[in-house]
Protein backbone atom coordinates (compact mmCIF):
# COMPACT_ATOMS: atom_id res chain seq x y z
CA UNK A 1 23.77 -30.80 0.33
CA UNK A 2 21.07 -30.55 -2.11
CA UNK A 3 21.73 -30.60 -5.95
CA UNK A 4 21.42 -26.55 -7.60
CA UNK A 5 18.83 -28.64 -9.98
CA UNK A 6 16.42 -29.05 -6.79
CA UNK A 7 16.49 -25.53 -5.76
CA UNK A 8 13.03 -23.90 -6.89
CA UNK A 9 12.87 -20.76 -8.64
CA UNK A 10 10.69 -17.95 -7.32
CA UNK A 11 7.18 -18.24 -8.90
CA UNK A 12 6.43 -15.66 -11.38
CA UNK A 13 3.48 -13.10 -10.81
CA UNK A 14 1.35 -10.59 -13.16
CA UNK A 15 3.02 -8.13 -12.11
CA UNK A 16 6.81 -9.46 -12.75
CA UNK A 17 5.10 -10.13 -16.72
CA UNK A 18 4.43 -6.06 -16.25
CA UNK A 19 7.27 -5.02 -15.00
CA UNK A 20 9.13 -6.76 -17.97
CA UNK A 21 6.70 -5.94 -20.79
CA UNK A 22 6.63 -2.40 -19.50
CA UNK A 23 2.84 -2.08 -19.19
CA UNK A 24 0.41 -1.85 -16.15
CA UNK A 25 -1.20 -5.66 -14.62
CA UNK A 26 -4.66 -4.21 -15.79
CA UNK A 27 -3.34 -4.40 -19.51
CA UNK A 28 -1.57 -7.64 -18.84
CA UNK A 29 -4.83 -9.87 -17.42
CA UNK A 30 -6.53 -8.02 -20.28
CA UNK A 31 -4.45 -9.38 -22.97
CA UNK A 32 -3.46 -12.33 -21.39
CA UNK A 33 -7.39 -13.58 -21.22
CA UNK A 34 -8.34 -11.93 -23.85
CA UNK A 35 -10.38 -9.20 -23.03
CA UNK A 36 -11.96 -8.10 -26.25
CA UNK A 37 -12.58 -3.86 -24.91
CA UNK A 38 -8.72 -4.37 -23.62
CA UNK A 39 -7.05 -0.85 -25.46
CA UNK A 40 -3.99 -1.91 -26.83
CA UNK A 41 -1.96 -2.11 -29.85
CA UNK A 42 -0.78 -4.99 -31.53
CA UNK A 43 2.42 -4.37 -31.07
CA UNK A 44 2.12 -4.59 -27.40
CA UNK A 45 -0.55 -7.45 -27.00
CA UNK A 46 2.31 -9.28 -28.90
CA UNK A 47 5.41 -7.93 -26.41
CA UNK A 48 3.13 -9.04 -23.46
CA UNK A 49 2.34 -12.70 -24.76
CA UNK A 50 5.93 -13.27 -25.47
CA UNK A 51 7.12 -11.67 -22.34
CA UNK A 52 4.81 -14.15 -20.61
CA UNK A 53 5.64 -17.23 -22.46
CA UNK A 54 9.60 -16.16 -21.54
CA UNK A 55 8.99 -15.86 -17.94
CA UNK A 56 6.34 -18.84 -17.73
CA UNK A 57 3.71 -17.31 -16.51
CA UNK A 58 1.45 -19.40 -17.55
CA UNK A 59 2.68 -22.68 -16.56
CA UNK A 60 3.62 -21.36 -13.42
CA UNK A 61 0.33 -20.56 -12.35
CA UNK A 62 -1.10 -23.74 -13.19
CA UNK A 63 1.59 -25.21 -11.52
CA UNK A 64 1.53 -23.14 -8.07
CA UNK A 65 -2.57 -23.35 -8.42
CA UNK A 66 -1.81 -27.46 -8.19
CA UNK A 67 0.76 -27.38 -6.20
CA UNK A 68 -1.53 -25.20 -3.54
CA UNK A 69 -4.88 -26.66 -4.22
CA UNK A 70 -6.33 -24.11 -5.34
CA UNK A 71 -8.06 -22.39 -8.58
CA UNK A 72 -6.89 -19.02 -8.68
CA UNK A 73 -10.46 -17.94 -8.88
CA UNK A 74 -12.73 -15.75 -6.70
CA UNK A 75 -16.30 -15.21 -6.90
CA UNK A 76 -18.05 -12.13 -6.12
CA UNK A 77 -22.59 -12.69 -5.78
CA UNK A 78 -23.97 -8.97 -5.96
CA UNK A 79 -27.60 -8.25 -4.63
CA UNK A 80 -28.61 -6.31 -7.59
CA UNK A 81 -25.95 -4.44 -7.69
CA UNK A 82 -25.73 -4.60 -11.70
CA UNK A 83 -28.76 -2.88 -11.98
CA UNK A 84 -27.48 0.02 -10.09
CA UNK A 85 -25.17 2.86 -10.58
CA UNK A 86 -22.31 2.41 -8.89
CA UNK A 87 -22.13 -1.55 -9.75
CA UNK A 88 -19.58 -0.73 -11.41
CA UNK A 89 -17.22 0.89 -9.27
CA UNK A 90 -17.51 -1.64 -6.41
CA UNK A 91 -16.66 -4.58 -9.42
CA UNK A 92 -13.77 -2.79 -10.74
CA UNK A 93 -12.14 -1.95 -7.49
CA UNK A 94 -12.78 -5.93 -6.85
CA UNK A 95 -11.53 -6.71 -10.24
CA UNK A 96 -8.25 -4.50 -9.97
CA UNK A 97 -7.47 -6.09 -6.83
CA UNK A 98 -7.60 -9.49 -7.99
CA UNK A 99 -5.84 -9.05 -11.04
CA UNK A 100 -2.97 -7.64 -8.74
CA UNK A 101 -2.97 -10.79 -7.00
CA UNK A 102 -3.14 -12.88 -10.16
CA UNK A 103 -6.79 -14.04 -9.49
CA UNK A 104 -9.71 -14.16 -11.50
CA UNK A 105 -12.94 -12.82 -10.57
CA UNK A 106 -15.98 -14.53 -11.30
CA UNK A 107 -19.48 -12.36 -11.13
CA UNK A 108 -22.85 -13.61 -10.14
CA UNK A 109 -26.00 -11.44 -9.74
CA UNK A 110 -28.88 -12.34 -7.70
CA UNK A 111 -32.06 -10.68 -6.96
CA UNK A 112 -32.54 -8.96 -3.48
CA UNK A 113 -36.37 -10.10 -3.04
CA UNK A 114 -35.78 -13.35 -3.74
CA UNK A 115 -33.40 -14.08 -0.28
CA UNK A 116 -32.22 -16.95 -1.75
CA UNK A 117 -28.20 -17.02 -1.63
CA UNK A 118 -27.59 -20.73 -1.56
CA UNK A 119 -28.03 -21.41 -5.66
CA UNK A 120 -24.97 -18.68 -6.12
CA UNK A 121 -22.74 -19.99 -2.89
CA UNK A 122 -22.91 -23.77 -4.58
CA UNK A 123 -22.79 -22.61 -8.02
CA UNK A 124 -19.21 -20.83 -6.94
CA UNK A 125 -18.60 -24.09 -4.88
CA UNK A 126 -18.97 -26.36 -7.88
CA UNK A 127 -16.32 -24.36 -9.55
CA UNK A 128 -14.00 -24.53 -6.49
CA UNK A 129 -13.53 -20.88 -6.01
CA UNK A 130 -10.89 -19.95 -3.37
CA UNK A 131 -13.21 -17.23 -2.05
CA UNK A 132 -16.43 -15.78 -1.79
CA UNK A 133 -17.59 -11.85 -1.85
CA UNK A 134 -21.22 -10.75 -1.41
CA UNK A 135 -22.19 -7.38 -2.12
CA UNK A 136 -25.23 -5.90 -1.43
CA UNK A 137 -27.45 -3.19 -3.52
CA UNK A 138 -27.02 -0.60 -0.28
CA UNK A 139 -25.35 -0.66 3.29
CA UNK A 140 -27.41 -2.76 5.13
CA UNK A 141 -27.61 -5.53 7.95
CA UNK A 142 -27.87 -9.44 6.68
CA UNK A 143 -28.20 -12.80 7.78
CA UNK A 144 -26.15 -15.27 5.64
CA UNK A 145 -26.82 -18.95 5.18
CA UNK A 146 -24.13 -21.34 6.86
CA UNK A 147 -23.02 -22.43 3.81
CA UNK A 148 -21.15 -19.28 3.21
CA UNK A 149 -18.85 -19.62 6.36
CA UNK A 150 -17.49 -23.15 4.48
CA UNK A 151 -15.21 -20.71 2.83
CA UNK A 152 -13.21 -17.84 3.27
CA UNK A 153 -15.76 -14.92 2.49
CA UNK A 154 -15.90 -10.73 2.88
CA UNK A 155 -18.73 -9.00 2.72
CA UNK A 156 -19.36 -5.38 0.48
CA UNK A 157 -21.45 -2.73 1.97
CA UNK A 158 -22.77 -4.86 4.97
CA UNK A 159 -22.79 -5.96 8.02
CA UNK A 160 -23.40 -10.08 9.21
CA UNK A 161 -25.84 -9.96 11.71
CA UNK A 162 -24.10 -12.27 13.66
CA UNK A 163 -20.47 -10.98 13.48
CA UNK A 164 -18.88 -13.55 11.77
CA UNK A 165 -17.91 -12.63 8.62
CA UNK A 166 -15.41 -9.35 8.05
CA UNK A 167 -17.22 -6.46 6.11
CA UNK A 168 -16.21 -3.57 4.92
CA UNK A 169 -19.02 -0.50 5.26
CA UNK A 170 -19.35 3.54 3.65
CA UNK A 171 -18.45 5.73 7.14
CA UNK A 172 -22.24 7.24 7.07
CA UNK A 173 -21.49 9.22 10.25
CA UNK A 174 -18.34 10.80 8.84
CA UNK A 175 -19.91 11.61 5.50
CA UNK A 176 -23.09 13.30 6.91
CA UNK A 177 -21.23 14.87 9.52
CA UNK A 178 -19.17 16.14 6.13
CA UNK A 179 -22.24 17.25 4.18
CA UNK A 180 -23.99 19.00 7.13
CA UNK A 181 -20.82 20.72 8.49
CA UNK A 182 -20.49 22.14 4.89
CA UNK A 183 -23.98 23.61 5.36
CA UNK A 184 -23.42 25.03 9.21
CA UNK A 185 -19.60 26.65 7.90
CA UNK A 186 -21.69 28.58 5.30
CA UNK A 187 -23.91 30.19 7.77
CA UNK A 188 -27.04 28.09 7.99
CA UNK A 189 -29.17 27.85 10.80
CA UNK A 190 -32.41 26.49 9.78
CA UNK A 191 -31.02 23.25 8.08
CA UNK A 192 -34.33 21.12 6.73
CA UNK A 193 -33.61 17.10 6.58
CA UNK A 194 -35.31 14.84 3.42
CA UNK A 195 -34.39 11.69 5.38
CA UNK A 196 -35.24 7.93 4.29
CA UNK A 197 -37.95 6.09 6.15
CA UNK A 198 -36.58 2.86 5.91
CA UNK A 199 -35.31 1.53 9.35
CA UNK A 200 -31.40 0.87 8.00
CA UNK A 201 -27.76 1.57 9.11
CA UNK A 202 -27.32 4.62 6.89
CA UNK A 203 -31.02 6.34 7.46
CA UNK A 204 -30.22 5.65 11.33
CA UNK A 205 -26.58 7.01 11.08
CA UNK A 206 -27.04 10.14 8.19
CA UNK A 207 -29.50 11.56 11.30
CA UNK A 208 -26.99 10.85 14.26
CA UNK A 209 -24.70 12.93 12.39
CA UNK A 210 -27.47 15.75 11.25
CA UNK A 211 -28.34 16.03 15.14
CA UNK A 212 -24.46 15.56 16.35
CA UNK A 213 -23.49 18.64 14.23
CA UNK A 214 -26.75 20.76 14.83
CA UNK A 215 -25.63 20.55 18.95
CA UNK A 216 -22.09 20.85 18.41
CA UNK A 217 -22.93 24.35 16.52
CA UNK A 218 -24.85 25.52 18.87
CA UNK A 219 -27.99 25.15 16.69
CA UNK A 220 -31.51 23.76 18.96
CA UNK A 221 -32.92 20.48 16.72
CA UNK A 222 -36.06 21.83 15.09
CA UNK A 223 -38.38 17.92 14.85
CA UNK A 224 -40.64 19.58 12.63
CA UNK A 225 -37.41 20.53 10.13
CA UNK A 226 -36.58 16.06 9.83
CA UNK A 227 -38.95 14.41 7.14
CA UNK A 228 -39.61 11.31 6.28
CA UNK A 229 -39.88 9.45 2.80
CA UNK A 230 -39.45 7.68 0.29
CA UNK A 231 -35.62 8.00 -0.86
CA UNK A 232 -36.56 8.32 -4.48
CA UNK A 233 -37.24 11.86 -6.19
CA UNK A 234 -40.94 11.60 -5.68
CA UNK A 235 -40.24 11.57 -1.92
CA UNK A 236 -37.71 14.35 -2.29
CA UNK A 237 -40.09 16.48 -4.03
CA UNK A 238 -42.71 15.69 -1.53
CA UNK A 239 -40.81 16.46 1.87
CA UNK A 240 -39.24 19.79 -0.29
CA UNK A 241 -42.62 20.97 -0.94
CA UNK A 242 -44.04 20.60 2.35
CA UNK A 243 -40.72 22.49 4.24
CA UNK A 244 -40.05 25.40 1.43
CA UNK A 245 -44.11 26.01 1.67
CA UNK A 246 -43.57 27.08 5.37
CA UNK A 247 -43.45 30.83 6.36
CA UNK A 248 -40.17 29.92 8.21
CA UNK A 249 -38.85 27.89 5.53
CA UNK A 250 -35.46 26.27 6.06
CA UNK A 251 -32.92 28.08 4.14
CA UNK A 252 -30.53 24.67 3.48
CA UNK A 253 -31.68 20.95 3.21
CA UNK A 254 -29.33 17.91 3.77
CA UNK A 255 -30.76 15.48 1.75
CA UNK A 256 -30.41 11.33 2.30
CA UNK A 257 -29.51 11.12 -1.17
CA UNK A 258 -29.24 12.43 -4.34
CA UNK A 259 -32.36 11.30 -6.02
CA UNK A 260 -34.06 12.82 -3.24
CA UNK A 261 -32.36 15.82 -3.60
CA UNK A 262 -33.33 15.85 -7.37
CA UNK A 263 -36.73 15.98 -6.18
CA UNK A 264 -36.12 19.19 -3.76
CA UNK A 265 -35.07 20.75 -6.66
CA UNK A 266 -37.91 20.57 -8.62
CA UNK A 267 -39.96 21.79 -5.29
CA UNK A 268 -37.67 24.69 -4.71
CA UNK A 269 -38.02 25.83 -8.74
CA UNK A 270 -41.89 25.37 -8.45
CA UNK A 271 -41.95 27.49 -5.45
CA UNK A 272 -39.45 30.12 -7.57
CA UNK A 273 -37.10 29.83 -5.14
CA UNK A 274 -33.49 29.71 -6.79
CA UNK A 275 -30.46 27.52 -5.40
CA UNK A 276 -28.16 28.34 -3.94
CA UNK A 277 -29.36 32.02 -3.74
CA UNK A 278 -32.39 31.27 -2.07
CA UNK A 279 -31.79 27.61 -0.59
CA UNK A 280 -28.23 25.55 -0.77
CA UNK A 281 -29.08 21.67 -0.84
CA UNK A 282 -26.31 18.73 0.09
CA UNK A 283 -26.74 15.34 -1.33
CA UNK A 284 -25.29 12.12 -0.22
CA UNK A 285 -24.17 8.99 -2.86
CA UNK A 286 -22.28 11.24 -5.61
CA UNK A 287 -24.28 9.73 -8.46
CA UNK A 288 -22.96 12.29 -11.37
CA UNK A 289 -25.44 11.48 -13.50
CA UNK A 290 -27.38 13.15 -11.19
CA UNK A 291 -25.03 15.20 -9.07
CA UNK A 292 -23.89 17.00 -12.05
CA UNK A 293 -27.19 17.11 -14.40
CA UNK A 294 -28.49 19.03 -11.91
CA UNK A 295 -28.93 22.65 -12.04
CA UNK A 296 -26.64 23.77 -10.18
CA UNK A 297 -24.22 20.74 -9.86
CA UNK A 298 -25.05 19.12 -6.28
CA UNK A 299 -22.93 19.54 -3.66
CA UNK A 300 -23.00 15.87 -2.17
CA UNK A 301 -20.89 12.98 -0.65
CA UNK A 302 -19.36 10.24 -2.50
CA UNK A 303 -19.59 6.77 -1.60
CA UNK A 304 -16.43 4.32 -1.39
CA UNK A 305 -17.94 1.86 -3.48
CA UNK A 306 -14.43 1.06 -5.31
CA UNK A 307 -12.43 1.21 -2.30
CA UNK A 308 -14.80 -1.09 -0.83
CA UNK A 309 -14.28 -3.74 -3.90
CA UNK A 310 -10.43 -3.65 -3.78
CA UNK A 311 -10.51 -3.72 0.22
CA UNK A 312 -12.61 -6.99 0.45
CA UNK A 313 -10.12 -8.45 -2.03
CA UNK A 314 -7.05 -7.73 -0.41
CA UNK A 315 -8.82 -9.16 2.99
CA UNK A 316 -10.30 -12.08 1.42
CA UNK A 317 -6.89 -12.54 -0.31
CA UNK A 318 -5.17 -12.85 3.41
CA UNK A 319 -8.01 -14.98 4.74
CA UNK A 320 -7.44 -17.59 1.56
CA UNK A 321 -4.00 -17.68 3.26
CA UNK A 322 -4.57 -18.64 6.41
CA UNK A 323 -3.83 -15.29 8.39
CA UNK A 324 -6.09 -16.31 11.11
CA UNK A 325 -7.46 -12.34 11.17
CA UNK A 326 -11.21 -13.70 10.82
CA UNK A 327 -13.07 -13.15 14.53
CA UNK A 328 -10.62 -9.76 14.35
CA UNK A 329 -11.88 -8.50 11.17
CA UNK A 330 -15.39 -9.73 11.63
CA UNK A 331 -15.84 -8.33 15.22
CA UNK A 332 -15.90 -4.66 13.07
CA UNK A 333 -16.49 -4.02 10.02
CA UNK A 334 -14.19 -1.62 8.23
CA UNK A 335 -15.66 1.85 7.60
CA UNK A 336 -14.12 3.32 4.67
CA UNK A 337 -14.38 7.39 4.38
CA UNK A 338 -17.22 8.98 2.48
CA UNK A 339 -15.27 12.57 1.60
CA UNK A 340 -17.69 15.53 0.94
CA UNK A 341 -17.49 16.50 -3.01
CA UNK A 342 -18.04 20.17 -3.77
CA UNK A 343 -19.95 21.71 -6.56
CA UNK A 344 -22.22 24.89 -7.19
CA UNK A 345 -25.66 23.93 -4.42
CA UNK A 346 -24.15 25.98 -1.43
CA UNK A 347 -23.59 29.31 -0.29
CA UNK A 348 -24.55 31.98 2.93
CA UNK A 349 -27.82 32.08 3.51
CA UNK A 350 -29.73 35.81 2.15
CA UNK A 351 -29.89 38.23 4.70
């Protein structure tokens, strides 16, 4: 029979250092690694240290990390994705997750042009991270270099070319078949389409969806009602202007996204015509800076861009562990819901 001295305690987690300090395991791994934007009060930064010092937090996770070989660290390389607007939703729903499971999340940024991944995967390497993430600036298809399947790795908002790493992807069908069903329920017929002409996944699925709900409604495809452009505001304004000039205007657009529905806006005011009176417009991305500087706020979709952080953690967090799930998950990538979000751009169209 073995000694009571040789049995081994249950390791301690964050979250047992919450539960006892009475706080939530984002305030925790703020104070703990001194996060200087961390909102807390003395008082508390000082229950929390002590609480962990009890419990032996600490030196339990430098013990289990030796004891299991491993760092405790993740790294997430984003294409860009600092320089965009929702950045920071996909790194916060990554950095939630892994403070839940007691990891730290490293950050690199690379630049989309320059297709060179291989100076972030061995910087990560160097520093023995458990894991890899790679995000990318918008959903699209990629080829990764081998060195990334030499660890367990999830992609963000893409797909692997070759089917070998698990992804998790925005459901572009389901959210334009959201934003254009909103438009058909209110009465439109004539439903114009300020589409992207860049060959991806979402400019290839936004107009499955646009032509899926058209037929399901009853409503003939009108080609000369789908324009192509540039997905900036520029291109918006330019495909708005050349459908609201038309005798037999459209009385809605569906727009690819909201920057391009910015643009429409400024075509449909130029032409005097006044939204949603006149024309009701649908977005797609939920930027609010844009979505609600708009007048009036833009009836659009929202992306899953946290839900997409926290779900490659949790999956990169069972692949670290050996669950075996990898050809499973990788086979298809995991679309997360894009829901529809409501505002003041839609209503019947004027008799």
């Amino acid at each position: 029979m073995r000694d009571v001295g040789d049995v081994t305690p249950k390791a301690v987690g964050i979250r047992d250092v919450a539960r006892e300090a009475g706080v939530s395991v984002t305030t925790v791994s703020h104070i703990l690694n001194d996060v200087e934007s961390a909102r807390a009060s003395d008082e508390t930064r000082e229950r929390v240290r002590a609480t962990a010092a009890r419990l032996g937090y600490g030196a339990n996770r430098i013990a289990r990390s030796l004891r299991r070989q491993r760092t405790e660290m993740i790294g997430l390389i984003s294409e860009e994705i600092a320089t965009t607007p929702h950045a920071g939703r996909i790194i916060l729903g990554a950095q939630e997750a892994a403070q839940a499971h007691g990891l730290t999340l490293v950050v690199i940024n690379t630049m989309r042009d320059s297709g060179d991944l291989g100076a972030p995967i061995r910087t990560l390497m160097d520093n023995q991270v458990d894991g890899i993430l790679f995000a990318t600036m918008f959903h699209r298809e990629v080829s990764l270099p081998e060195s990334l399947h030499a660890v367990p790795s999830v992609l963000i908002d893409a797909r692997d070319t070759e089917g070998r790493i698990p992804s998790a992807v925005p459901d572009e069908l389901g959210g334009a078949r959201a934003a254009v069903t909103e438009l058909v329920r209110a009465g439109h017929r004539r439903i114009g389409f300020l589409t992207n002409r860049d060959d991806v996944p979402a400019t290839r699925l936004r107009l499955q969806a646009y032509r899926e709900v058209l037929a399901e409604a009853g409503i003939e495809v009108d080609e000369s009602l789908i324009v192509e452009e540039v997905s900036e505001s520029p291109g918006g304004y330019r495909a708005g202007s050349l459908l609201l000039a038309r005798p037999d205007r459209p009385t809605a657009l569906f727009c690819y996204n909201d920057r391009m529905a910015m643009g429409a806006y400024r075509a449909a005011a130029e032409l005097h015509l006044e939204i949603p009176r006149d024309l009701s417009v649908v977005g797609f991305d939920n930027q609010e800076i844009i979505a609600e500087g708009l007048h009036p706020p833009l009836t659009t979709v929202a992306l899953p861009h946290y839900e997409m952080g926290a779900w490659a953690v949790d999956t990169l967090v069972r692949l670290i562990g050996g669950s075996g799930e990898e050809l499973l998950l990788a086979s298809h990538p995991v679309l997360l819901p894009c829901p529809l979000v409501p505002r003041d751009s839609v209503q019947a169209p004027a008799l």
